[in-house]
Protein backbone atom coordinates (compact mmCIF):
# COMPACT_ATOMS: atom_id res chain seq x y z
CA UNK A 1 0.00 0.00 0.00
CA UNK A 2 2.69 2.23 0.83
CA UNK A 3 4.93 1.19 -2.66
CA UNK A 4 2.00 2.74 -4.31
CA UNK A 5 1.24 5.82 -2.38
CA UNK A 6 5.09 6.72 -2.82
CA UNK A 7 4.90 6.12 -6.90
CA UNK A 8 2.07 7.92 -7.10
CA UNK A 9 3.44 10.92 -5.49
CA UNK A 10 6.58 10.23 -7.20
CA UNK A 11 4.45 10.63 -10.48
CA UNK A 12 2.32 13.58 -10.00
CA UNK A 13 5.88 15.72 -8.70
CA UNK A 14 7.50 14.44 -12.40
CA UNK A 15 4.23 15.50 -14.11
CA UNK A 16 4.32 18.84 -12.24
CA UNK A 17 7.76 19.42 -13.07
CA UNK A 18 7.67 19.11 -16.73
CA UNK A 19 4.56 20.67 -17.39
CA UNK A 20 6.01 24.28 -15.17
CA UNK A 21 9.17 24.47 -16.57
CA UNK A 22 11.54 23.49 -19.96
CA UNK A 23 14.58 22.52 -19.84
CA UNK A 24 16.93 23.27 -22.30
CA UNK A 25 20.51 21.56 -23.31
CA UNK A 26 23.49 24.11 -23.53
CA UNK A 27 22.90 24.33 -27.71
CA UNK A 28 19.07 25.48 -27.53
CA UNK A 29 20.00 27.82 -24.44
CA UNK A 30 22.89 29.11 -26.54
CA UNK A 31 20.09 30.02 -28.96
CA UNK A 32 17.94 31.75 -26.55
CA UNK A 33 20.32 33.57 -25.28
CA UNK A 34 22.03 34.70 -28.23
CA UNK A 35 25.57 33.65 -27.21
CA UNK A 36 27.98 31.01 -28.33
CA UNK A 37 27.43 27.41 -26.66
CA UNK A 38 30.96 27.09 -25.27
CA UNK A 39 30.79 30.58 -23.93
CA UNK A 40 27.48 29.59 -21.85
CA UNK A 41 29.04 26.06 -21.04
CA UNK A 42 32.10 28.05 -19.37
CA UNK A 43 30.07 30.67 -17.53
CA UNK A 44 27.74 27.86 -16.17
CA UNK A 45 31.19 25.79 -15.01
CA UNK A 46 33.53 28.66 -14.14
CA UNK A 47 31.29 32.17 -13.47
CA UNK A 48 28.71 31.07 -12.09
CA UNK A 49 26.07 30.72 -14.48
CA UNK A 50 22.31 29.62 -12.85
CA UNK A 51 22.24 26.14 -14.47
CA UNK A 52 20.82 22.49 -13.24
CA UNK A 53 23.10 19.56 -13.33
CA UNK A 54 21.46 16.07 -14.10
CA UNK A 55 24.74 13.77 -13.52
CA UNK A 56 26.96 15.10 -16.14
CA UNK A 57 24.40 16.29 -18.23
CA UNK A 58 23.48 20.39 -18.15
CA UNK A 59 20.62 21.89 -18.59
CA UNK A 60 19.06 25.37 -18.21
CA UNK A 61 15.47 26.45 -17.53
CA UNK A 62 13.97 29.94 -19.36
CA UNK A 63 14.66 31.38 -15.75
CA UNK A 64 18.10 30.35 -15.79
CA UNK A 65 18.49 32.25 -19.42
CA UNK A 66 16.59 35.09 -18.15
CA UNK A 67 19.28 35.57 -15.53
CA UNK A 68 22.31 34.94 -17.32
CA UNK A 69 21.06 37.71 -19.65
CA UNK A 70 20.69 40.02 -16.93
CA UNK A 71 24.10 39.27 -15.50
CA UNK A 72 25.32 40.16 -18.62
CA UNK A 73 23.45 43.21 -19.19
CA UNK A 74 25.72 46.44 -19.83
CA UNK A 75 24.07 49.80 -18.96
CA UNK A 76 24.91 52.57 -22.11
CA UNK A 77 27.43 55.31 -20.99
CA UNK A 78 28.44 58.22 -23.33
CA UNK A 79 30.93 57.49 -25.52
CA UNK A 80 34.58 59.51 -25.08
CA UNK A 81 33.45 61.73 -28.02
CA UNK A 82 30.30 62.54 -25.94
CA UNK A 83 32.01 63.41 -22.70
CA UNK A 84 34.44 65.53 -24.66
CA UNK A 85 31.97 67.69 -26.01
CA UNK A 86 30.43 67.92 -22.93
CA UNK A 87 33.53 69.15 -21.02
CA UNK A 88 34.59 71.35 -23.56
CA UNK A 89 30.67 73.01 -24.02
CA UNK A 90 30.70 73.47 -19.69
CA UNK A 91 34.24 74.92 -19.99
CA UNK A 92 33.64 77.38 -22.45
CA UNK A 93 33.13 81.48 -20.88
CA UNK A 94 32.19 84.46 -23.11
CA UNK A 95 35.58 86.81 -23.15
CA UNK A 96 35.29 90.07 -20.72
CA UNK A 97 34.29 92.54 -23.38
CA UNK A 98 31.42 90.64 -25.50
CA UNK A 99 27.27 91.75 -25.41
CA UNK A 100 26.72 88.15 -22.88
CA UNK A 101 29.07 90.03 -19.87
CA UNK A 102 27.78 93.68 -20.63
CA UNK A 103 24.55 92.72 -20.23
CA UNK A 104 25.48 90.92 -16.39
CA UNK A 105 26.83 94.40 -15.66
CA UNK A 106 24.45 96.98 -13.81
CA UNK A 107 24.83 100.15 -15.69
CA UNK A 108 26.07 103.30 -13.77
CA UNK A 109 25.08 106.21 -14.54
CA UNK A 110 27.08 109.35 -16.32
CA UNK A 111 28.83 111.54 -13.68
């Protein structure tokens, strides 16, 4: 009675399993991810790549390939040409006698 109980719980967690989540081998996840197969193979083994281990197979769930791309994920900066313009726009002051500075000035009046 209790042989049977056990498979039968055994069986419905296996069912559940499958039918929640994919698993994918390194060349499909490759695919999804958009990355090389031996670059996701040494991330997973040496940077710590979320994967799931079966023996000596790996495999990788969506979630896992969600994650890798977000640990991979580069923020944009400005480029050098960018922050050079920048610097040299912030830097720049009208000279003492042009219209910009006379206008700043409080007029006094004729003595």
């Amino acid at each position: 009675m209790q042989r049977i109980t056990d498979e039968a719980i055994i069986e419905a967690a296996t069912k559940a399993l499958e039918k929640n989540e994919i698993m994918l081998e390194p060349k499909d996840a490759a695919k999804v991810i958009g990355c090389g197969e031996r670059w996701l193979r040494d991330g997973a083994n040496h940077s710590g790549f979320p994967h799931h281990r079966f023996g000596r197979f790996m495999k990788f769930s969506l979630q896992d390939c969600r994650e890798i791309r977000e640990m991979n994920r580069e923020t944009a900066r400005p480029s050098e040409l960018a922050k050079a313009r920048r610097r040299k726009a912030t830097a720049r002051k009208p000279p003492e006698g042009s219209p910009a500075n006379l206008a700043a000035k409080p007029l006094r009046p004729a003595s």
